[in-house]
PDB file of N, CA and C in Angstrom:
ATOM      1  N   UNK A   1     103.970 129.263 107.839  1.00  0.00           N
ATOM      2  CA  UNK A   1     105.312 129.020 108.318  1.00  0.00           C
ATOM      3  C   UNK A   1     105.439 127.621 108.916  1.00  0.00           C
ATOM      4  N   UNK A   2     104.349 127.318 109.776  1.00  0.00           N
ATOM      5  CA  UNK A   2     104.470 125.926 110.134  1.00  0.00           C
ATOM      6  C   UNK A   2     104.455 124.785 109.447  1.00  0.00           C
ATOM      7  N   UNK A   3     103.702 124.884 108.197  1.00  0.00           N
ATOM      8  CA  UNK A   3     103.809 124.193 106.826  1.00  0.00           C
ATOM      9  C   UNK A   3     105.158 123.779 106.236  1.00  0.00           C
ATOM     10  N   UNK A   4     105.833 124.696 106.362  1.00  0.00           N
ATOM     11  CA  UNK A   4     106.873 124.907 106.074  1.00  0.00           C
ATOM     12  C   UNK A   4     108.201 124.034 106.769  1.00  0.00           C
ATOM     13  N   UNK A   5     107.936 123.741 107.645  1.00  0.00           N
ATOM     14  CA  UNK A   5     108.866 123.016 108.955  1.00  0.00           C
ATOM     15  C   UNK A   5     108.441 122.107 108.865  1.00  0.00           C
ATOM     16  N   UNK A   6     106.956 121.261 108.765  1.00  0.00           N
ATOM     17  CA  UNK A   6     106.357 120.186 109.559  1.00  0.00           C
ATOM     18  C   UNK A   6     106.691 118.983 108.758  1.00  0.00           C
ATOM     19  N   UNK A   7     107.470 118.748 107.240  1.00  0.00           N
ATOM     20  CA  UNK A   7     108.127 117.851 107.463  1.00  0.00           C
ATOM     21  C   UNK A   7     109.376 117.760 107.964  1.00  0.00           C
ATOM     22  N   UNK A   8     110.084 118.948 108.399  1.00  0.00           N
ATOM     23  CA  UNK A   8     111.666 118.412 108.925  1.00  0.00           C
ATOM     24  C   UNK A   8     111.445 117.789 110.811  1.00  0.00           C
ATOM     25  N   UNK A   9     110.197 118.605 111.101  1.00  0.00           N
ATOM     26  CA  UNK A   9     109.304 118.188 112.166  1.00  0.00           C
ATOM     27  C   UNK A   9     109.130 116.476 112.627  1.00  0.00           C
ATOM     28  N   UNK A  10     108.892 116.036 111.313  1.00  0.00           N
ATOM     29  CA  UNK A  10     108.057 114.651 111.054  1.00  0.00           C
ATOM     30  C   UNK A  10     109.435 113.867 111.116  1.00  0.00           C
ATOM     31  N   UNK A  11     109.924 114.248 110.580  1.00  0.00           N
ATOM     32  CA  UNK A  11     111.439 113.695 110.217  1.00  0.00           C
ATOM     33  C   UNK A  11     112.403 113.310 111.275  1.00  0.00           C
ATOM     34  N   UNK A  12     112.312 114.552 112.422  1.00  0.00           N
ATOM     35  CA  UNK A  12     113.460 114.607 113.546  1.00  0.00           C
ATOM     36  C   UNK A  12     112.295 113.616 114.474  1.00  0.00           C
ATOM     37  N   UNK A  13     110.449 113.667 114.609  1.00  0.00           N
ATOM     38  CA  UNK A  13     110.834 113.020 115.778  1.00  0.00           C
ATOM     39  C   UNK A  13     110.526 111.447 115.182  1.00  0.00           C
ATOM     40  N   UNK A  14     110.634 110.633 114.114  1.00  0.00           N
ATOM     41  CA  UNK A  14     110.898 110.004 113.268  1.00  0.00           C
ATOM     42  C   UNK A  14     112.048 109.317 114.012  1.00  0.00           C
ATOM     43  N   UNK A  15     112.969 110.188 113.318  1.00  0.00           N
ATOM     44  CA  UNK A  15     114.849 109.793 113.825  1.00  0.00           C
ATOM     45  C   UNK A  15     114.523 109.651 115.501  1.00  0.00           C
ATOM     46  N   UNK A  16     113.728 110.147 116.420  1.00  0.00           N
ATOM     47  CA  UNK A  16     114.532 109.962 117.533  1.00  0.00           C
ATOM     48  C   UNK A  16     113.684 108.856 117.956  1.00  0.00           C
ATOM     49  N   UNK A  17     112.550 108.689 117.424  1.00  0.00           N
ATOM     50  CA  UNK A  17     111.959 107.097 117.952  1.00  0.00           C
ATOM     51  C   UNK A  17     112.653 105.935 117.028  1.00  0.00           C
ATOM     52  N   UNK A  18     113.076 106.084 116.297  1.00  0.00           N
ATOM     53  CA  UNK A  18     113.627 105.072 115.658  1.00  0.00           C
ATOM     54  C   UNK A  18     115.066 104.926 116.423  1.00  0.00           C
ATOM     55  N   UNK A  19     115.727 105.848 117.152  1.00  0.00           N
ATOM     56  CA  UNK A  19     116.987 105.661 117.951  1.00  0.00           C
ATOM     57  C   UNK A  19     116.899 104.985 118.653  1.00  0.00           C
ATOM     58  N   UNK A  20     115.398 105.115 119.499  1.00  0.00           N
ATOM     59  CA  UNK A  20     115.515 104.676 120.519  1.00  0.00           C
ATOM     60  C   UNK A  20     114.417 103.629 120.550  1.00  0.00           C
ATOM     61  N   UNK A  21     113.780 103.081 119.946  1.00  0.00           N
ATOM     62  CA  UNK A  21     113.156 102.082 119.414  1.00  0.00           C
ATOM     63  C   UNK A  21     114.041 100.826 118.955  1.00  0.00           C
ATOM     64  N   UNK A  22     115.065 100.957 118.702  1.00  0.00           N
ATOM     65  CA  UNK A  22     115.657 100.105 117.703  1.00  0.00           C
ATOM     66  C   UNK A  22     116.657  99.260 118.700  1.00  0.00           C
ATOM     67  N   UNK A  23     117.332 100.072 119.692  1.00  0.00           N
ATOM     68  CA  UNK A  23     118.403  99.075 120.974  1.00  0.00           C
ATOM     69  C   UNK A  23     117.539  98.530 121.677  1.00  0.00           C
ATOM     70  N   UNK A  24     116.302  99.361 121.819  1.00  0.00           N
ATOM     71  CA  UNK A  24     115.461  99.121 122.750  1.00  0.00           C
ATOM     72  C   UNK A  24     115.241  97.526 122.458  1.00  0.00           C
ATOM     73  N   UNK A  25     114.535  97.334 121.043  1.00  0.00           N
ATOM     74  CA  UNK A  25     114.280  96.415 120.521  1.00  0.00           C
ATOM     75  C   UNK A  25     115.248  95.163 120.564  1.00  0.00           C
ATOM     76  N   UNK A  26     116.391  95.669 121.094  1.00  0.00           N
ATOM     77  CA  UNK A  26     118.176  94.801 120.932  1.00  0.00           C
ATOM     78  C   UNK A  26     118.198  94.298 122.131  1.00  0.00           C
ATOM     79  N   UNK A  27     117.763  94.963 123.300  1.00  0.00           N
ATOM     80  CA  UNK A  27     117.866  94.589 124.011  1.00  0.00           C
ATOM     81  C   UNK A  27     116.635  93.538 125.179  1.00  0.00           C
ATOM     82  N   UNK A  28     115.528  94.339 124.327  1.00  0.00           N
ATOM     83  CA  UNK A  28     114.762  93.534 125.099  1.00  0.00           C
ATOM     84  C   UNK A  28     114.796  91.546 124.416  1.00  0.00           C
ATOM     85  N   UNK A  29     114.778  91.377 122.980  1.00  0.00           N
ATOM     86  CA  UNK A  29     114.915  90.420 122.241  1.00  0.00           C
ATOM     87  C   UNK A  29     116.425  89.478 122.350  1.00  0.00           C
ATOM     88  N   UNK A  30     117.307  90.452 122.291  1.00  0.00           N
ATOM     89  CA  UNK A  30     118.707  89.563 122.067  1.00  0.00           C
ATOM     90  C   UNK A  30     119.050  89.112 123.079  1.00  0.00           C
ATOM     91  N   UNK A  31     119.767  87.851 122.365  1.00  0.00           N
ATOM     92  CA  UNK A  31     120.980  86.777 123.662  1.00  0.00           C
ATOM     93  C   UNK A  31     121.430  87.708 124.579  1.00  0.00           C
ATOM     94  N   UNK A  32     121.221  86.898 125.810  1.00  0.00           N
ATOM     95  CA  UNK A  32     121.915  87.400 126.950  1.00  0.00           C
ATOM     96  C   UNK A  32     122.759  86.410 127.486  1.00  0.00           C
ATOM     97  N   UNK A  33     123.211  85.317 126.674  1.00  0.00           N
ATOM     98  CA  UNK A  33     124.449  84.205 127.444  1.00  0.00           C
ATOM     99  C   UNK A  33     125.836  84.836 126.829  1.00  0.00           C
ATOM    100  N   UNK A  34     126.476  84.585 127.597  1.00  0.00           N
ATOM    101  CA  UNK A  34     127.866  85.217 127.732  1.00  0.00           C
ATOM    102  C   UNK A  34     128.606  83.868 127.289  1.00  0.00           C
ATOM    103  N   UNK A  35     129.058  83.871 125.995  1.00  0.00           N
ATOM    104  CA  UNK A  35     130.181  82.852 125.740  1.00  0.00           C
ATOM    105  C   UNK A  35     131.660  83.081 125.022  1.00  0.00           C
ATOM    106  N   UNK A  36     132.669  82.544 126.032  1.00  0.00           N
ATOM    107  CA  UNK A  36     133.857  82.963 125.842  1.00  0.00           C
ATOM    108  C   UNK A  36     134.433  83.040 124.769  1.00  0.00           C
ATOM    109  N   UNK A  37     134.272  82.156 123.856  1.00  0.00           N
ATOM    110  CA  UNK A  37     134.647  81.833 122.371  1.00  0.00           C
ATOM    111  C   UNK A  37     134.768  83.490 121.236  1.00  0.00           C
ATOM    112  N   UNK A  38     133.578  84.217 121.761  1.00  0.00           N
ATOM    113  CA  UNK A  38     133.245  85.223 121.377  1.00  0.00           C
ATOM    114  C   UNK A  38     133.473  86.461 121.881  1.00  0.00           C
ATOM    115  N   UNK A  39     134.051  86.089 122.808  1.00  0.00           N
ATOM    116  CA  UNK A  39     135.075  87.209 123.101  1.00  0.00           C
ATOM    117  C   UNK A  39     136.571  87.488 123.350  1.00  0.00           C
ATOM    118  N   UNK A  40     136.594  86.018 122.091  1.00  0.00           N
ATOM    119  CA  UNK A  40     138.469  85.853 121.801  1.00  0.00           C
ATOM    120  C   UNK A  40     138.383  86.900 120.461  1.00  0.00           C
ATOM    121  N   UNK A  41     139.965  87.389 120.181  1.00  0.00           N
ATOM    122  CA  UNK A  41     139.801  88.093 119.011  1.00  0.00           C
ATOM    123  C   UNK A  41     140.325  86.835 118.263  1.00  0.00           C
ATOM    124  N   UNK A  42     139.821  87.280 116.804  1.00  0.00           N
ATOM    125  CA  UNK A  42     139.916  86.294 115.330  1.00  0.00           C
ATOM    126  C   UNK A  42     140.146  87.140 114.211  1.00  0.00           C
ATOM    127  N   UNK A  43     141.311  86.465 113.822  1.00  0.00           N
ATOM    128  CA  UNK A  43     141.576  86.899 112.709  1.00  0.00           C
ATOM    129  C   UNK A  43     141.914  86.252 111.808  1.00  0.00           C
ATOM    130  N   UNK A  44     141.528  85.899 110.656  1.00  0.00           N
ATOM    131  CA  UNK A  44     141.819  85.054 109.349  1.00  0.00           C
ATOM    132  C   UNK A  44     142.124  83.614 109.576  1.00  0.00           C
ATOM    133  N   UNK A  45     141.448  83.203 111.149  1.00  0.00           N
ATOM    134  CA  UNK A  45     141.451  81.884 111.444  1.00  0.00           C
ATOM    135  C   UNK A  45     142.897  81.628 112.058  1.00  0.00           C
ATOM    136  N   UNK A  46     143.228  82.766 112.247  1.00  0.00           N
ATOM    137  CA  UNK A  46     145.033  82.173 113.456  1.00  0.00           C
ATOM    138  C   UNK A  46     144.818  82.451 114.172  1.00  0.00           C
ATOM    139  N   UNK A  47     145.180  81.742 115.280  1.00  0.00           N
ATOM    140  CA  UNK A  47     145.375  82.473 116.884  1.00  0.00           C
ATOM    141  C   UNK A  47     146.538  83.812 116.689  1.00  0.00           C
ATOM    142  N   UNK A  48     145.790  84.322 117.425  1.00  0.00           N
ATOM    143  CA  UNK A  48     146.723  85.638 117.727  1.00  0.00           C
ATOM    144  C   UNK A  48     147.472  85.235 118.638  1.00  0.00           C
ATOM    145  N   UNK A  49     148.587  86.560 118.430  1.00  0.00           N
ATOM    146  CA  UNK A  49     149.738  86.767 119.154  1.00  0.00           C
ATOM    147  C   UNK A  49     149.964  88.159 119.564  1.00  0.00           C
ATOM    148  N   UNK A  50     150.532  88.190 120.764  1.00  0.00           N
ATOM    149  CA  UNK A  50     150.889  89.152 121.237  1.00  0.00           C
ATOM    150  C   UNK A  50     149.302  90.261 121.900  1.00  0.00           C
ATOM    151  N   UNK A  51     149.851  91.180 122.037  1.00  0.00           N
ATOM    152  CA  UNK A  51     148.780  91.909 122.806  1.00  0.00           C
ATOM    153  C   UNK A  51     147.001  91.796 121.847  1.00  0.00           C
ATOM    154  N   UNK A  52     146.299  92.194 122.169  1.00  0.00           N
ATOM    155  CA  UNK A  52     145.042  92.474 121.360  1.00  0.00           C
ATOM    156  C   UNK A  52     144.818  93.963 121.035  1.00  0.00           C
ATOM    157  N   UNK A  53     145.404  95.111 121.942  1.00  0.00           N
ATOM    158  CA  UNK A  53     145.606  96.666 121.667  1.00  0.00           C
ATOM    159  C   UNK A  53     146.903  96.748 121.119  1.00  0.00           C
ATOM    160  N   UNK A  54     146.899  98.007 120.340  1.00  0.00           N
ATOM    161  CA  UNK A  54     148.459  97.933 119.946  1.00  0.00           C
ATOM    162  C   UNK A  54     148.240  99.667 119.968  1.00  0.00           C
ATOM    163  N   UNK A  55     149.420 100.627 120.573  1.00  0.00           N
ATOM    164  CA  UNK A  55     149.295 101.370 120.007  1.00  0.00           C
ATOM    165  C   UNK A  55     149.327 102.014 118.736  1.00  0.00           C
ATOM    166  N   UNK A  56     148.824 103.584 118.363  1.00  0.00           N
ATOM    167  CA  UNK A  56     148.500 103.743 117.262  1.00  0.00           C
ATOM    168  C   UNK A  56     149.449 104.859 117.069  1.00  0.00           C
ATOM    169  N   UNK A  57     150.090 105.166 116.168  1.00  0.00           N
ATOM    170  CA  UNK A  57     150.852 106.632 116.128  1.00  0.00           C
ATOM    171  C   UNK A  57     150.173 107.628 115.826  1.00  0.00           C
ATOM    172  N   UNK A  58     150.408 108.477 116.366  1.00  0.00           N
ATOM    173  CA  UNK A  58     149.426 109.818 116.567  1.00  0.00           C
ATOM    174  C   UNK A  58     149.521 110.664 114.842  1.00  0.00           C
ATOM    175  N   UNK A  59     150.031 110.209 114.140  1.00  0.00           N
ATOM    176  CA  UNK A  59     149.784 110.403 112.995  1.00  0.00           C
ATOM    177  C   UNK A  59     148.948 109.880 112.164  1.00  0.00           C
ATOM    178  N   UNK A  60     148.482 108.754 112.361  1.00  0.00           N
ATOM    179  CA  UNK A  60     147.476 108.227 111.677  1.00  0.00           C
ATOM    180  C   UNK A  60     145.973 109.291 112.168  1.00  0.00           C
ATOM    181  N   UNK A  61     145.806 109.677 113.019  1.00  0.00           N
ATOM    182  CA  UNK A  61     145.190 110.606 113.385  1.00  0.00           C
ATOM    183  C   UNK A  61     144.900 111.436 113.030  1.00  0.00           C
ATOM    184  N   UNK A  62     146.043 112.274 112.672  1.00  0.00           N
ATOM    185  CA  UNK A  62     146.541 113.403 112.217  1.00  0.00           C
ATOM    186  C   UNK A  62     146.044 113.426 110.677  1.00  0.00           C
ATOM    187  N   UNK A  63     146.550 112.561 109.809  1.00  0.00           N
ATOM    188  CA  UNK A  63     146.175 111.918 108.998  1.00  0.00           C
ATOM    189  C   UNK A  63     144.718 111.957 108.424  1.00  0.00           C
ATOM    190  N   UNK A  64     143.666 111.445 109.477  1.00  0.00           N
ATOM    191  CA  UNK A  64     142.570 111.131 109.136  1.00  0.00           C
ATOM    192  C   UNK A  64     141.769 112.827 109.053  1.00  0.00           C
ATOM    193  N   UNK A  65     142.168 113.682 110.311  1.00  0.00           N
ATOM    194  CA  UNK A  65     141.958 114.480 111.278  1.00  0.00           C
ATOM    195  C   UNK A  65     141.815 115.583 109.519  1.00  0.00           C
ATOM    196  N   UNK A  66     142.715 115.838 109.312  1.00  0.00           N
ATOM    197  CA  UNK A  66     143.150 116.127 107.420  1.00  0.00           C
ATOM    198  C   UNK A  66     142.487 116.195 106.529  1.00  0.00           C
ATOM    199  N   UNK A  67     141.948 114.679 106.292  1.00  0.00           N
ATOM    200  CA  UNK A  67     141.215 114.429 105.227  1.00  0.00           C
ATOM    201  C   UNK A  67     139.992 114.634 105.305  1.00  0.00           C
ATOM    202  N   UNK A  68     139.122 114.733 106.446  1.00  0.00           N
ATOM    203  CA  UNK A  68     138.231 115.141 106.647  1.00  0.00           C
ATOM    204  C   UNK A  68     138.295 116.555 106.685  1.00  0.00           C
ATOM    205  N   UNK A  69     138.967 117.208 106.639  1.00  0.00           N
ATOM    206  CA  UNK A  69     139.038 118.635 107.125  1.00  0.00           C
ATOM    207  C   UNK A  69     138.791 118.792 105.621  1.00  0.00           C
ATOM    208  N   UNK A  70     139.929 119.152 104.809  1.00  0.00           N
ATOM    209  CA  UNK A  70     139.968 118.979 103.696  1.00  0.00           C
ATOM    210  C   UNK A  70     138.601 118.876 102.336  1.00  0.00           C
ATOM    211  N   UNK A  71     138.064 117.799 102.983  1.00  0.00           N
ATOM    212  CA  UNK A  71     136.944 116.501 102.500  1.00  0.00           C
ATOM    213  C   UNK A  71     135.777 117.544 102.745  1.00  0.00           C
ATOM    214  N   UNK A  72     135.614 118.345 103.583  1.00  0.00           N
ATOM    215  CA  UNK A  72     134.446 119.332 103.699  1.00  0.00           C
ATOM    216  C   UNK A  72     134.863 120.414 103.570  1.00  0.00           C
ATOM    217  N   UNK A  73     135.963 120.996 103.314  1.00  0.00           N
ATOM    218  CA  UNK A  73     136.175 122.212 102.545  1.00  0.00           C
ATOM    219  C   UNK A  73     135.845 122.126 101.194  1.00  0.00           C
ATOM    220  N   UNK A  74     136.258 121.235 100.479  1.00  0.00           N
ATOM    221  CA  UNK A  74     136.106 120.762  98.962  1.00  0.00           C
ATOM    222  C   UNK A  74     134.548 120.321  98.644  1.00  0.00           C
ATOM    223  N   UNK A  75     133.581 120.175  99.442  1.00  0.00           N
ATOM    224  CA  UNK A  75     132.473 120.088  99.401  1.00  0.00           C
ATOM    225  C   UNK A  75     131.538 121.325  99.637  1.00  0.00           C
ATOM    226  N   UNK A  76     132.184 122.318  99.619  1.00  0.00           N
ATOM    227  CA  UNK A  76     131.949 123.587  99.330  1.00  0.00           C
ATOM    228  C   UNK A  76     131.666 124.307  98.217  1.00  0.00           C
ATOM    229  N   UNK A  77     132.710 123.520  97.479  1.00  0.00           N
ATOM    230  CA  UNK A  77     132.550 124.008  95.964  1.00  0.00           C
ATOM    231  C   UNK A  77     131.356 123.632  95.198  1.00  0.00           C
ATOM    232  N   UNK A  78     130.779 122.318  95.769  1.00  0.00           N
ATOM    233  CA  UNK A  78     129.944 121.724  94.653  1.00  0.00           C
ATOM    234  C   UNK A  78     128.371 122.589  95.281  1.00  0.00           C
ATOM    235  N   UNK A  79     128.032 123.577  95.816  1.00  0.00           N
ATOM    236  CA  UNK A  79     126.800 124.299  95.945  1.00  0.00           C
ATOM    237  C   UNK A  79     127.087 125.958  94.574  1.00  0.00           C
ATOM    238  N   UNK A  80     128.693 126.164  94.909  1.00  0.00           N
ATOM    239  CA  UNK A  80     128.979 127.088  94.234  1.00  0.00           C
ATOM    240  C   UNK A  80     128.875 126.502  92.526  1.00  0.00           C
ATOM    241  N   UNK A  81     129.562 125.262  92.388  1.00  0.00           N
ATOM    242  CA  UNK A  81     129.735 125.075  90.810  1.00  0.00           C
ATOM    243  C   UNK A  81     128.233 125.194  89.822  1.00  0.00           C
ATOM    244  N   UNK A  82     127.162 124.737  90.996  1.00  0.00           N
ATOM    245  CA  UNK A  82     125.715 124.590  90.389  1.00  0.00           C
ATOM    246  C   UNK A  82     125.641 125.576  90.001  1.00  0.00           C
ATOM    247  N   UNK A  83     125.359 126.979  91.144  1.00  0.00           N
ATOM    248  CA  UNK A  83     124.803 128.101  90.793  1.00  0.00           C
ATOM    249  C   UNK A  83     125.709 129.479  90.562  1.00  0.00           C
ATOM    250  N   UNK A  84     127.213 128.477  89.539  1.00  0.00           N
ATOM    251  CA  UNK A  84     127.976 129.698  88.997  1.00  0.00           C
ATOM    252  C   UNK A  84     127.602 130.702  88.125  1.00  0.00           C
ATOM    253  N   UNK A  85     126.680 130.464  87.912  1.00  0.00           N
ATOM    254  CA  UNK A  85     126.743 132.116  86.455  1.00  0.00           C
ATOM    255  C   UNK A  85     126.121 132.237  87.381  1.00  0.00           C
ATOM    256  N   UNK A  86     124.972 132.321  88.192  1.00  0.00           N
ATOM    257  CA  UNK A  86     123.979 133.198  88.547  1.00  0.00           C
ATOM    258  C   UNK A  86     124.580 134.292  89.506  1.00  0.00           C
ATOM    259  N   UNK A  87     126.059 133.677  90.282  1.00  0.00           N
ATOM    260  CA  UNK A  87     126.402 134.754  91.251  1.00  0.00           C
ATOM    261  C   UNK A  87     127.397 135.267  89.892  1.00  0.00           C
ATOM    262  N   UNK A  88     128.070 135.207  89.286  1.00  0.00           N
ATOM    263  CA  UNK A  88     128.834 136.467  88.902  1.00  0.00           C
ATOM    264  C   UNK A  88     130.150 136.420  89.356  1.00  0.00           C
ATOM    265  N   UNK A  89     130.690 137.329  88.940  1.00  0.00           N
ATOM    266  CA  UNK A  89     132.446 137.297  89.405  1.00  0.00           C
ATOM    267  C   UNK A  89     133.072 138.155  90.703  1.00  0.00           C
ATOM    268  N   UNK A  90     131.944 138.365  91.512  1.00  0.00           N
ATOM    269  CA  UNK A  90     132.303 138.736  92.966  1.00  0.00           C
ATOM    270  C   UNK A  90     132.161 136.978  93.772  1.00  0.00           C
ATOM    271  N   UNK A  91     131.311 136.253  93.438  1.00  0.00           N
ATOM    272  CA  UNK A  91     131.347 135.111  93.644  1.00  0.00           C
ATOM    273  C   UNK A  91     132.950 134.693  93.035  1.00  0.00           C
ATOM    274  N   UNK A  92     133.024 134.244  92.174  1.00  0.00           N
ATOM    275  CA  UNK A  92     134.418 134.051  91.682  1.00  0.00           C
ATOM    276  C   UNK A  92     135.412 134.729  92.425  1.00  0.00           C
ATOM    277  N   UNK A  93     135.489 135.395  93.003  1.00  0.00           N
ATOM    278  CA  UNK A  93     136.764 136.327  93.312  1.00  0.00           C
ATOM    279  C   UNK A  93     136.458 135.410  94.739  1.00  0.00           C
ATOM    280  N   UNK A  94     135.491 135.766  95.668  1.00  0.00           N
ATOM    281  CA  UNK A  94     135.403 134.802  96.773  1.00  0.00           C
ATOM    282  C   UNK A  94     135.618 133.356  96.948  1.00  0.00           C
ATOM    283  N   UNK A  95     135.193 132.736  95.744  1.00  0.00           N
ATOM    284  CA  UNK A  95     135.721 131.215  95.975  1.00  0.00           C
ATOM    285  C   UNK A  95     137.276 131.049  95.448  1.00  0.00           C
ATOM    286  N   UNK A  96     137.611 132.095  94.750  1.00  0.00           N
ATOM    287  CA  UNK A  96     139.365 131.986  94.752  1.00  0.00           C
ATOM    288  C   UNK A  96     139.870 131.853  95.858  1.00  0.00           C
ATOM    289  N   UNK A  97     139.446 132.989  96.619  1.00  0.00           N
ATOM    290  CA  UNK A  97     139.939 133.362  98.188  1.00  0.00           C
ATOM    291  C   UNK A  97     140.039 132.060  98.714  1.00  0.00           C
ATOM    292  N   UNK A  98     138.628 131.367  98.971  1.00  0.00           N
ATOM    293  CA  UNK A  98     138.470 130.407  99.303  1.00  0.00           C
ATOM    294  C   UNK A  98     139.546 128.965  99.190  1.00  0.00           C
ATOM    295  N   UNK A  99     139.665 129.060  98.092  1.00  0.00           N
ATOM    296  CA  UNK A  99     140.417 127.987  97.180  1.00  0.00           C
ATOM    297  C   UNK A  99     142.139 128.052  97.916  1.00  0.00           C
ATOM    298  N   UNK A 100     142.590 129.273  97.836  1.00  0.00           N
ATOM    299  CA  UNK A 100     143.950 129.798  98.294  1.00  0.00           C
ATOM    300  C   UNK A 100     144.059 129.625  99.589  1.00  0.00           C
ATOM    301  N   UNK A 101     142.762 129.826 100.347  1.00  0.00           N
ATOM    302  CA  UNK A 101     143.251 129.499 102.011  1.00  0.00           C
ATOM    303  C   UNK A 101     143.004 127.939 102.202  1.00  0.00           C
ATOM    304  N   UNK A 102     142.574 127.093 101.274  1.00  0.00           N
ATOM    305  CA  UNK A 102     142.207 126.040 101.495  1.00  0.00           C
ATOM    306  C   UNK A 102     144.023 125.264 100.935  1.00  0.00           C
ATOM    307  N   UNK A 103     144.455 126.062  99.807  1.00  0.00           N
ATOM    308  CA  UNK A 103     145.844 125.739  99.074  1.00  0.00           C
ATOM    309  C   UNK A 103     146.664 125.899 100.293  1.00  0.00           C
ATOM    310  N   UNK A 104     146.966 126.809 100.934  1.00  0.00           N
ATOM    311  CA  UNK A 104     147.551 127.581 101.747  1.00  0.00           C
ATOM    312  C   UNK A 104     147.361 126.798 103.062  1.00  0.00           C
ATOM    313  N   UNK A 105     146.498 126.168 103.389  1.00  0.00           N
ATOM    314  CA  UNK A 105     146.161 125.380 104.495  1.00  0.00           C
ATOM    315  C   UNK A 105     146.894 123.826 104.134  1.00  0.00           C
ATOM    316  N   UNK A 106     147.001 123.451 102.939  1.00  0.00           N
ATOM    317  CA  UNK A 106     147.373 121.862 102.756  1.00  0.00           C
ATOM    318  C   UNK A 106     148.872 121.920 102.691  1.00  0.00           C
ATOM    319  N   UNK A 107     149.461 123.247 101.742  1.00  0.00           N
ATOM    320  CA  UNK A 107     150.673 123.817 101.892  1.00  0.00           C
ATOM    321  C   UNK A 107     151.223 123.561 103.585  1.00  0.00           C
ATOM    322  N   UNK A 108     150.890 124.372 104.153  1.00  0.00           N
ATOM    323  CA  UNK A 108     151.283 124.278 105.495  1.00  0.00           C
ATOM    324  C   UNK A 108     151.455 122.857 106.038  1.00  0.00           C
ATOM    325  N   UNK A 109     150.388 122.378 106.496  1.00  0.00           N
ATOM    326  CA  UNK A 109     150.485 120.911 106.731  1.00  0.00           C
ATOM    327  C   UNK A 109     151.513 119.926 105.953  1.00  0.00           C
ATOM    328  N   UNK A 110     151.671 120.154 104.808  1.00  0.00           N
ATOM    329  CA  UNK A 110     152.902 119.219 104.370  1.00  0.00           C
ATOM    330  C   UNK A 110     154.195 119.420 104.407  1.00  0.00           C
ATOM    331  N   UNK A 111     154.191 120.840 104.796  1.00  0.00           N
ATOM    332  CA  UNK A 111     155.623 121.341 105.158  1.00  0.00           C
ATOM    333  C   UNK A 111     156.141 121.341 106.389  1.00  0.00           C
ATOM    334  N   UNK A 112     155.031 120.975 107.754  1.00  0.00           N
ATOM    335  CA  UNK A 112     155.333 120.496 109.198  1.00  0.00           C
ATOM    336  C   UNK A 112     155.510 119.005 108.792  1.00  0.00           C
ATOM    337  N   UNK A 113     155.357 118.172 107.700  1.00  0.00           N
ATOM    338  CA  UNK A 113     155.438 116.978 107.976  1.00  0.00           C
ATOM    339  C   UNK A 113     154.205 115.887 108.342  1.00  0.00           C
ATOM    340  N   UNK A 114     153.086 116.926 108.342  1.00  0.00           N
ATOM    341  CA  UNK A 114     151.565 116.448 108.942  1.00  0.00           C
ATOM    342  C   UNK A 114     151.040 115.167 108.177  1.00  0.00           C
ATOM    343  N   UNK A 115     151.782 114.780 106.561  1.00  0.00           N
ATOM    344  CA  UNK A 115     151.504 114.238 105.492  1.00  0.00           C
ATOM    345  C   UNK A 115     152.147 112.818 104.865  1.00  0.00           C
ATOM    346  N   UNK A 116     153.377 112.964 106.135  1.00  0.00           N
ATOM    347  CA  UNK A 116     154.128 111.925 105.416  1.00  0.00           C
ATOM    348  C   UNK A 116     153.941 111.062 107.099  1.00  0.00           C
ATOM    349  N   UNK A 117     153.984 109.649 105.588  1.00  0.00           N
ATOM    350  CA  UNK A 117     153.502 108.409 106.270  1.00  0.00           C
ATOM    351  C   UNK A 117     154.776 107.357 106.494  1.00  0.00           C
ATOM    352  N   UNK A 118     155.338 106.931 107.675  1.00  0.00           N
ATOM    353  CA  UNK A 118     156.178 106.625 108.134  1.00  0.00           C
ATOM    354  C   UNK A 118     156.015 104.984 108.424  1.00  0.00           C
TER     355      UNK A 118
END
């Protein structure tokens, strides 16, 4: 059983010295002078205008909030499409289900308006 784990083992504490190895490394090595130039904002070589924050409409949010939702429901399918014949049509009947509350979910959202971009 331990065989079995000891590379996801190797792997996680891998990832966590490399987390923390790596700022570590940022910080002990990198510039520490503070120059103003570089902490003007730049953009396409014009001076800016007006504020440097701007608000954001809570739809763009909403928006993103969506597509990700969405974006991993639909990534559902692709474990099912591999190993379709092998489950059979009780599988099928479940990823319909699936499919309809996922229809039924985007339905909704575009009919509050969640979708349109202003």
């Amino acid at each position: 059983m331990v065989n079995e784990f000891l590379p996801i083992g190797v792997l996680i504490i891998l990832a966590v010295a490399l987390a923390i190895v790596v700022p570590t490394l940022g910080y002990l090595f990198g510039p520490r002078r503070y120059v103003p130039a570089k902490s003007r904002p730049y953009e396409s070589g014009m001076t800016p205008f007006g504020p440097g924050t701007r608000r954001v409409s809570v739809r763009y949010y909403m928006i993103a909030v969506l597509f990700i939702l969405f974006d991993v429901e639909v990534v559902f399918f692709l474990p099912w499409a591999v190993v379709f014949k092998e489950l059979g049509v009780p599988a099928l009947i479940e990823m319909g289900l699936f499919a309809l509350v996922v229809v039924v979910g985007l339905v909704y959202a575009w009919k509050k308006g969640a979708l349109e971009w202003e």
